[in-house]
N, C-alpha and C. Protein backbone atom coordinates (compact mmCIF):
# COMPACT_ATOMS: atom_id res chain seq x y z
N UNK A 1 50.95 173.95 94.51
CA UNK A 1 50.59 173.80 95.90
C UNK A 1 51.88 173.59 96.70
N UNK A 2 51.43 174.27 97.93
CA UNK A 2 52.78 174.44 98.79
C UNK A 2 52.94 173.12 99.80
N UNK A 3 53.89 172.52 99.63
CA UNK A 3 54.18 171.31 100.75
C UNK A 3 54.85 172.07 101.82
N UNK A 4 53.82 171.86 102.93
CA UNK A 4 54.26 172.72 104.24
C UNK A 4 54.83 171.93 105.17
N UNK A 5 55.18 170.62 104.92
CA UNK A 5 55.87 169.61 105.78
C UNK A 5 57.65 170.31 105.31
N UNK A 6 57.86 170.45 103.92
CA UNK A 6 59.39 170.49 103.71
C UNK A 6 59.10 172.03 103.40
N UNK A 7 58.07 172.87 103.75
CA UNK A 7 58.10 174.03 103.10
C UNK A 7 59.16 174.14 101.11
N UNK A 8 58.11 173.40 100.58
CA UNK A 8 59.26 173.35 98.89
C UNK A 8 57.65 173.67 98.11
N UNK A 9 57.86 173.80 97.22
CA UNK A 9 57.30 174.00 95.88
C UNK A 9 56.94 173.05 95.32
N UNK A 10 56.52 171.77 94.45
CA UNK A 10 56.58 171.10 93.60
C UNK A 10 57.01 171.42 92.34
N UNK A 11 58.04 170.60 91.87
CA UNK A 11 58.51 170.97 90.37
C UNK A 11 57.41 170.82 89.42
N UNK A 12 57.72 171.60 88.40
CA UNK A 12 56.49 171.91 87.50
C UNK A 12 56.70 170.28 86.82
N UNK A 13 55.73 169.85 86.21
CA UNK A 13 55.64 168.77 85.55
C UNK A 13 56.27 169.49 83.65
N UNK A 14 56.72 168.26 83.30
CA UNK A 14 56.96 168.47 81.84
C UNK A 14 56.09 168.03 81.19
N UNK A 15 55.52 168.41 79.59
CA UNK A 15 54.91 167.32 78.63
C UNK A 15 55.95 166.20 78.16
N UNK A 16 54.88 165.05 77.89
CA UNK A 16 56.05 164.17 76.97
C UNK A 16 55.60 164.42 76.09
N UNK A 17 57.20 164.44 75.37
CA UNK A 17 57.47 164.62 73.58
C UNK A 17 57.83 166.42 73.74
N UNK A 18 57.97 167.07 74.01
CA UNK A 18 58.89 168.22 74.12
C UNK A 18 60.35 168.39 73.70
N UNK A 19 61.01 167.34 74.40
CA UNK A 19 62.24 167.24 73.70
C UNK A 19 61.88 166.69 72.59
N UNK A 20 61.31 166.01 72.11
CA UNK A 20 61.40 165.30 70.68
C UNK A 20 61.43 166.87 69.73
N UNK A 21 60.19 167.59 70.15
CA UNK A 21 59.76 168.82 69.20
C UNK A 21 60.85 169.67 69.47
N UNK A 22 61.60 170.15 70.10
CA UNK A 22 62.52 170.81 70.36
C UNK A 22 63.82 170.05 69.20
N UNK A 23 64.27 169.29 69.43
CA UNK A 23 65.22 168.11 68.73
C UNK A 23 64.48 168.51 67.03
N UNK A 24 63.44 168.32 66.78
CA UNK A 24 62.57 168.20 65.35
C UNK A 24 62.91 169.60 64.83
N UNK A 25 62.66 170.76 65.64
CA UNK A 25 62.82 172.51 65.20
C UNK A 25 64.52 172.64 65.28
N UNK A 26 65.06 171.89 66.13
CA UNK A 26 66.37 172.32 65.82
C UNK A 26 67.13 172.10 64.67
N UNK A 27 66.64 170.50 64.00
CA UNK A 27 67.25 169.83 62.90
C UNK A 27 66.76 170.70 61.54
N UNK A 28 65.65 170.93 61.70
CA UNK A 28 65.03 172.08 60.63
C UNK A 28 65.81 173.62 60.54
N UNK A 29 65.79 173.80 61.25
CA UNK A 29 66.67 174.95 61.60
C UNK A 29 68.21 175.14 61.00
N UNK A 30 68.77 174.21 61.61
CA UNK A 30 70.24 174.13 61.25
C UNK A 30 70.23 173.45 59.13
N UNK A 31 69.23 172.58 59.18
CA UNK A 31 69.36 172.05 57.63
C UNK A 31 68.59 173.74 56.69
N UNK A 32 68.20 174.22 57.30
CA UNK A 32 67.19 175.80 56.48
C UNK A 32 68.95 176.66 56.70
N UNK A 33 69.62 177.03 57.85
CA UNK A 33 70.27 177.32 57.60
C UNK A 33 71.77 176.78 56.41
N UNK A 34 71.66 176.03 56.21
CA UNK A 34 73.11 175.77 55.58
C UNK A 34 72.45 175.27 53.93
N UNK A 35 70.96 175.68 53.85
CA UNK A 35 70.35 175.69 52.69
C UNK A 35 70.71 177.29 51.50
N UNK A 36 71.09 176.49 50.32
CA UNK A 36 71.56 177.63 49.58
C UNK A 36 71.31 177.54 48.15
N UNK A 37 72.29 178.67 47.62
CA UNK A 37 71.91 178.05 45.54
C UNK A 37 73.55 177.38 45.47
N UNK A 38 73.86 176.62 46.09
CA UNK A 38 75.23 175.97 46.29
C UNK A 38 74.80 174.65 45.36
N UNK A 39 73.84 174.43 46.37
CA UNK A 39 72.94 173.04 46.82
C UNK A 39 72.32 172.52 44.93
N UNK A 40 72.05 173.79 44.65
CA UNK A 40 71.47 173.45 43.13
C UNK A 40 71.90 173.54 41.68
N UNK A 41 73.95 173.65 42.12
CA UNK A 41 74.40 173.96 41.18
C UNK A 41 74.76 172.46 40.65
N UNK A 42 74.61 172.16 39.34
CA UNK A 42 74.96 171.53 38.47
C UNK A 42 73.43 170.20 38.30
N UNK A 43 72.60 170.88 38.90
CA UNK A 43 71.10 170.01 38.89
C UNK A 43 70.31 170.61 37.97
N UNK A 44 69.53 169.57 37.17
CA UNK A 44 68.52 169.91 36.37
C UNK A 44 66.99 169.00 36.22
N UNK A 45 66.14 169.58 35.63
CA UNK A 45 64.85 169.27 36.05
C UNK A 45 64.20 168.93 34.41
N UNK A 46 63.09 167.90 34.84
CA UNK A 46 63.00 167.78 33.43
C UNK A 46 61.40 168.08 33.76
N UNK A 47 60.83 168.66 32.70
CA UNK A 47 59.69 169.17 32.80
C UNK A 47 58.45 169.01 31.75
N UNK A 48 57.48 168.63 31.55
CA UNK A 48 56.25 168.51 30.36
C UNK A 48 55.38 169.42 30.14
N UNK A 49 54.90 169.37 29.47
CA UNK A 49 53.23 170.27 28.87
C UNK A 49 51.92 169.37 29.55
N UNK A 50 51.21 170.09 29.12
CA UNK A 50 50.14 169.25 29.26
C UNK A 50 49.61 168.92 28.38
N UNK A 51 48.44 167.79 28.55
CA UNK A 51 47.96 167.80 26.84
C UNK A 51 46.57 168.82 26.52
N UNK A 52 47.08 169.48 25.64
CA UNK A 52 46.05 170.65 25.21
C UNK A 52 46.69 171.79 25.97
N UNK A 53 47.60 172.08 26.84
CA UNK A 53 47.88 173.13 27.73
C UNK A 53 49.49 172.87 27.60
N UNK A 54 50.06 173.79 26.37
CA UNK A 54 51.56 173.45 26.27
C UNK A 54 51.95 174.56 26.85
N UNK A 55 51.48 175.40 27.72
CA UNK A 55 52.22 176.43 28.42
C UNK A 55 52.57 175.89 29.46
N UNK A 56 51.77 175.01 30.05
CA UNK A 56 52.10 173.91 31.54
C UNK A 56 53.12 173.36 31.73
N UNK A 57 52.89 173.74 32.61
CA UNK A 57 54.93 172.98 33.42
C UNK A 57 54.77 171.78 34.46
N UNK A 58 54.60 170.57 34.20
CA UNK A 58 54.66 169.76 34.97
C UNK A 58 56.02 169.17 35.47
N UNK A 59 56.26 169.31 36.62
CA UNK A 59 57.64 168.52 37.21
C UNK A 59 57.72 167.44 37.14
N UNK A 60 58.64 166.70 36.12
CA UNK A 60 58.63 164.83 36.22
C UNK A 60 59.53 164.48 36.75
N UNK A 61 60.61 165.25 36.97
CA UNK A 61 62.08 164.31 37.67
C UNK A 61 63.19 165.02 37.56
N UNK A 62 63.94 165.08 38.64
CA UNK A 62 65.04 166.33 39.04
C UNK A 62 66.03 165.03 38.69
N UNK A 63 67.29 165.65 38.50
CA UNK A 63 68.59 165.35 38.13
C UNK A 63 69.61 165.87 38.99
N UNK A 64 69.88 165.25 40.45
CA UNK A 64 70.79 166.26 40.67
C UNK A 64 71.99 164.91 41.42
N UNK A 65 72.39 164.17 40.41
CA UNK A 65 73.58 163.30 41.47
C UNK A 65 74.73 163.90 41.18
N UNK A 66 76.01 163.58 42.14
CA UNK A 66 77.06 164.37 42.54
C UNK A 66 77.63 163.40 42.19
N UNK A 67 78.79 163.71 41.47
CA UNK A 67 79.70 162.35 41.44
C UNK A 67 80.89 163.19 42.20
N UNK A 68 81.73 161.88 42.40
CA UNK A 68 83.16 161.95 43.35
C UNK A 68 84.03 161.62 41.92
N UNK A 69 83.45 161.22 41.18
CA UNK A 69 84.64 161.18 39.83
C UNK A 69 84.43 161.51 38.63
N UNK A 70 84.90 161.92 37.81
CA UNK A 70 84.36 162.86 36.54
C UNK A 70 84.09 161.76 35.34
N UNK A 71 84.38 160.55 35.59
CA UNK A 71 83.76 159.60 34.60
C UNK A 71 83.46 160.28 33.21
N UNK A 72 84.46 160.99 32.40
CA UNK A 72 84.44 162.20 31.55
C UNK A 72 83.79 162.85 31.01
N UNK A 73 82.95 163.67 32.19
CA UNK A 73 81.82 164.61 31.85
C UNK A 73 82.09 165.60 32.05
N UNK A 74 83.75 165.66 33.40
CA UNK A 74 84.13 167.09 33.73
C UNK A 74 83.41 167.83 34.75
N UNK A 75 82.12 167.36 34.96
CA UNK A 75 81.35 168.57 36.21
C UNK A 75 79.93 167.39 36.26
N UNK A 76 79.82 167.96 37.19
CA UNK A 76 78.26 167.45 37.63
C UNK A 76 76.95 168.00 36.97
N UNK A 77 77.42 169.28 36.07
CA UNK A 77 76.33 169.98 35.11
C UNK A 77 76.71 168.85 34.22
N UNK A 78 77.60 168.62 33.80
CA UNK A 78 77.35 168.24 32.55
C UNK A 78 76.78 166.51 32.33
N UNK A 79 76.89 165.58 33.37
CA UNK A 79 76.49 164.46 34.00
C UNK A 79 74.99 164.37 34.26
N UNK A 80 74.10 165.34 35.07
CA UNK A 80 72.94 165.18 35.49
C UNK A 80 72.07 166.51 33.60
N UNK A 81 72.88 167.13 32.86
CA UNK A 81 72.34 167.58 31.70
C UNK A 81 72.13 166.86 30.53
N UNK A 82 73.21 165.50 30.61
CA UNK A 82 72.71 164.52 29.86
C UNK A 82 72.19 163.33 30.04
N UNK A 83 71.63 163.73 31.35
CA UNK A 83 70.83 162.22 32.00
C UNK A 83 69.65 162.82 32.06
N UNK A 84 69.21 163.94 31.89
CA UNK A 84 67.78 164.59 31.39
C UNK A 84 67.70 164.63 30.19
N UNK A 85 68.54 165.00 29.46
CA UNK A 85 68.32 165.18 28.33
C UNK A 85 68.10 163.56 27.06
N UNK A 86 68.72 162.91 27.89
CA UNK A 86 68.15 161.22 27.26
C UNK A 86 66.59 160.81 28.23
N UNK A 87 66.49 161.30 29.25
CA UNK A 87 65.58 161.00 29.95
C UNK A 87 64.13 161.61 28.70
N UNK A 88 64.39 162.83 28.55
CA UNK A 88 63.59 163.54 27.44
C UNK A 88 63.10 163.15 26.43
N UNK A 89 64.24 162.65 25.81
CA UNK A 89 64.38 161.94 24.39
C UNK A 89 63.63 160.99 24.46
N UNK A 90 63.70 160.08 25.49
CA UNK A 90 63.27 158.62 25.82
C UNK A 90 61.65 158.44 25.79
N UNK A 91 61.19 159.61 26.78
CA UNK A 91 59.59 160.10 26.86
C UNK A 91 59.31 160.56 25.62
N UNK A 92 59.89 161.42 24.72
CA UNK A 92 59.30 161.77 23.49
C UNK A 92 58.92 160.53 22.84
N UNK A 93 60.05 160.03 22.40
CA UNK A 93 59.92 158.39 21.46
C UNK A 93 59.08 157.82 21.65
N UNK A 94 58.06 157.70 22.65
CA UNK A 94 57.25 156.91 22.70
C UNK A 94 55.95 157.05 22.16
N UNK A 95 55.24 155.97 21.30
CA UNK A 95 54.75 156.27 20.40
C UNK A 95 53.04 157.27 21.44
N UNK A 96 52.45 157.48 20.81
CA UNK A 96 51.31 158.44 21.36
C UNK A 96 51.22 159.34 22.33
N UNK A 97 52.88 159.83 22.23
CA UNK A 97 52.99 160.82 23.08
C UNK A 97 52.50 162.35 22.37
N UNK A 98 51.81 162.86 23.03
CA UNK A 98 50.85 164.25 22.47
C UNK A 98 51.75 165.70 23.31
N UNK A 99 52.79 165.36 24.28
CA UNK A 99 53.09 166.64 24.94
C UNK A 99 54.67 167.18 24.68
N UNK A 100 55.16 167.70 24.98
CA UNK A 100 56.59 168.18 25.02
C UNK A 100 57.65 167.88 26.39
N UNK A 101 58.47 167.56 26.17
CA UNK A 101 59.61 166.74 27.38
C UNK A 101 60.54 168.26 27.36
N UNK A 102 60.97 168.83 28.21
CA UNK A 102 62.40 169.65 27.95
C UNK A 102 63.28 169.69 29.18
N UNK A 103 64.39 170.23 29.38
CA UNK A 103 65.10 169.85 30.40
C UNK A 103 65.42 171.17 30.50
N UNK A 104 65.69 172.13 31.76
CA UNK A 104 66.23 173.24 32.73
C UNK A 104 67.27 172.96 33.90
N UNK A 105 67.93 173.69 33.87
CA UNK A 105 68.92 173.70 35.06
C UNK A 105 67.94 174.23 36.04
N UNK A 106 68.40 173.51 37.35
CA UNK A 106 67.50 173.76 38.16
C UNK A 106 67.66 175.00 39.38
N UNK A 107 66.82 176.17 39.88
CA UNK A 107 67.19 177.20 40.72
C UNK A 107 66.79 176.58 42.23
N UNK A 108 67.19 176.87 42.74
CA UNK A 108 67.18 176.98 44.16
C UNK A 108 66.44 177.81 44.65
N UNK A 109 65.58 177.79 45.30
CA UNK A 109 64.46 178.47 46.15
C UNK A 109 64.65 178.68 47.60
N UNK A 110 64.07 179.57 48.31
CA UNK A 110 63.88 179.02 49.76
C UNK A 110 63.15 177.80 50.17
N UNK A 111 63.76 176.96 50.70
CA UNK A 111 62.61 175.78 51.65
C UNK A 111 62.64 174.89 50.30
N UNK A 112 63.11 175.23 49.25
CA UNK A 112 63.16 174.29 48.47
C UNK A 112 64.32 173.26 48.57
N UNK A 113 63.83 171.99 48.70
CA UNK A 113 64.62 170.82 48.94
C UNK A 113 64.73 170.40 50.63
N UNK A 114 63.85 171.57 51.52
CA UNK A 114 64.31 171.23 52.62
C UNK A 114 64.20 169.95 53.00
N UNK A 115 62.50 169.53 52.84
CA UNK A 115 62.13 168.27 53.56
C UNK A 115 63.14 167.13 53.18
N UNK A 116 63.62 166.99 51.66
CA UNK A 116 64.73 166.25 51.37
C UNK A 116 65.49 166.08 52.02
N UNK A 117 66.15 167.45 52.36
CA UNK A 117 67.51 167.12 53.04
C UNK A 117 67.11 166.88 54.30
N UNK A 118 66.27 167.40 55.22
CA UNK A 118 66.22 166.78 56.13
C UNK A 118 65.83 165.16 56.39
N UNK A 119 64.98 164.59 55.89
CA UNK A 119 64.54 162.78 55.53
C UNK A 119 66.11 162.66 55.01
N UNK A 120 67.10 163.34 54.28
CA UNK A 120 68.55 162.48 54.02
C UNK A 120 69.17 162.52 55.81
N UNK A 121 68.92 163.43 56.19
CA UNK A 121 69.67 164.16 57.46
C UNK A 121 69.10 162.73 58.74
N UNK A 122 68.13 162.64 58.27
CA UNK A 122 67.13 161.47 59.53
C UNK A 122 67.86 160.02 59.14
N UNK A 123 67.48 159.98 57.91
CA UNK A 123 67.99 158.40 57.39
C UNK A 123 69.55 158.12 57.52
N UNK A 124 70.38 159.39 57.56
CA UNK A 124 72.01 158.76 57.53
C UNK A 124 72.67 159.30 56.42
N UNK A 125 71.57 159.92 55.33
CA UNK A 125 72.43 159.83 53.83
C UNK A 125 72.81 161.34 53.68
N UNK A 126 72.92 162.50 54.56
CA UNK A 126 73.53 163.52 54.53
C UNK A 126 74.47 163.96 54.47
N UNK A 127 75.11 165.20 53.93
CA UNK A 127 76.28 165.29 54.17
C UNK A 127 77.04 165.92 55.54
């Protein structure tokens, strides 16, 4: 509606929370972009059967810490491959266990790990 006293327009009104969603798609955006198989090198995944269904792949727990010092493992494969691989061991040993524990290096997907990194990206703990 036209104000015919100042002959002007009224500015359109905004929603609130627009910028928030705008701010929310951008952070997604930029963390999807700089998402890669970078991200998943030297990580591994430890994985089970089911019981009665040993073709099943259940996901129990990814392995992927980075060290800043080689604490003599030499690489970050070889650090997060034997912290699954005792992780494995550990679940087998126990007595009335009926399924299979094994450990994989882990691939990188699209959108895989995003929400992670973004909740690291929110909380502070990003890189």
């Amino acid at each position: 509606m036209t104000d015919f006293l100042n002959n002007t327009e009224p500015k359109p009104r905004r929603r609130k929370g627009t910028g928030i969603i705008l701010v929310a798609v951008a952070a997604v955006a930029m963390l999807a972009g700089s998402a890669g198989a970078a991200s998943a090198a030297g990580s591994f995944v430890l994985y089970r059967s089911g019981v009665g269904l040993p073709d099943l792949r259940i996901h129990v727990a990814s392995f992927d810490a980075v060290q800043n010092w080689s604490g003599g493992y030499g690489s970050d494969a070889a650090y997060n491959s034997e912290n699954c691989q005792t992780a494995a061991s550990l679940f087998r040993s126990q007595p009335g266990v009926s399924v299979s524990y094994w450990c994989e290096p882990k691939v990188e997907t699209a959108g895989n790990g995003l929400w992670t990194r973004l909740w690291q990206a929110i909380a502070g703990q990003g890189n």
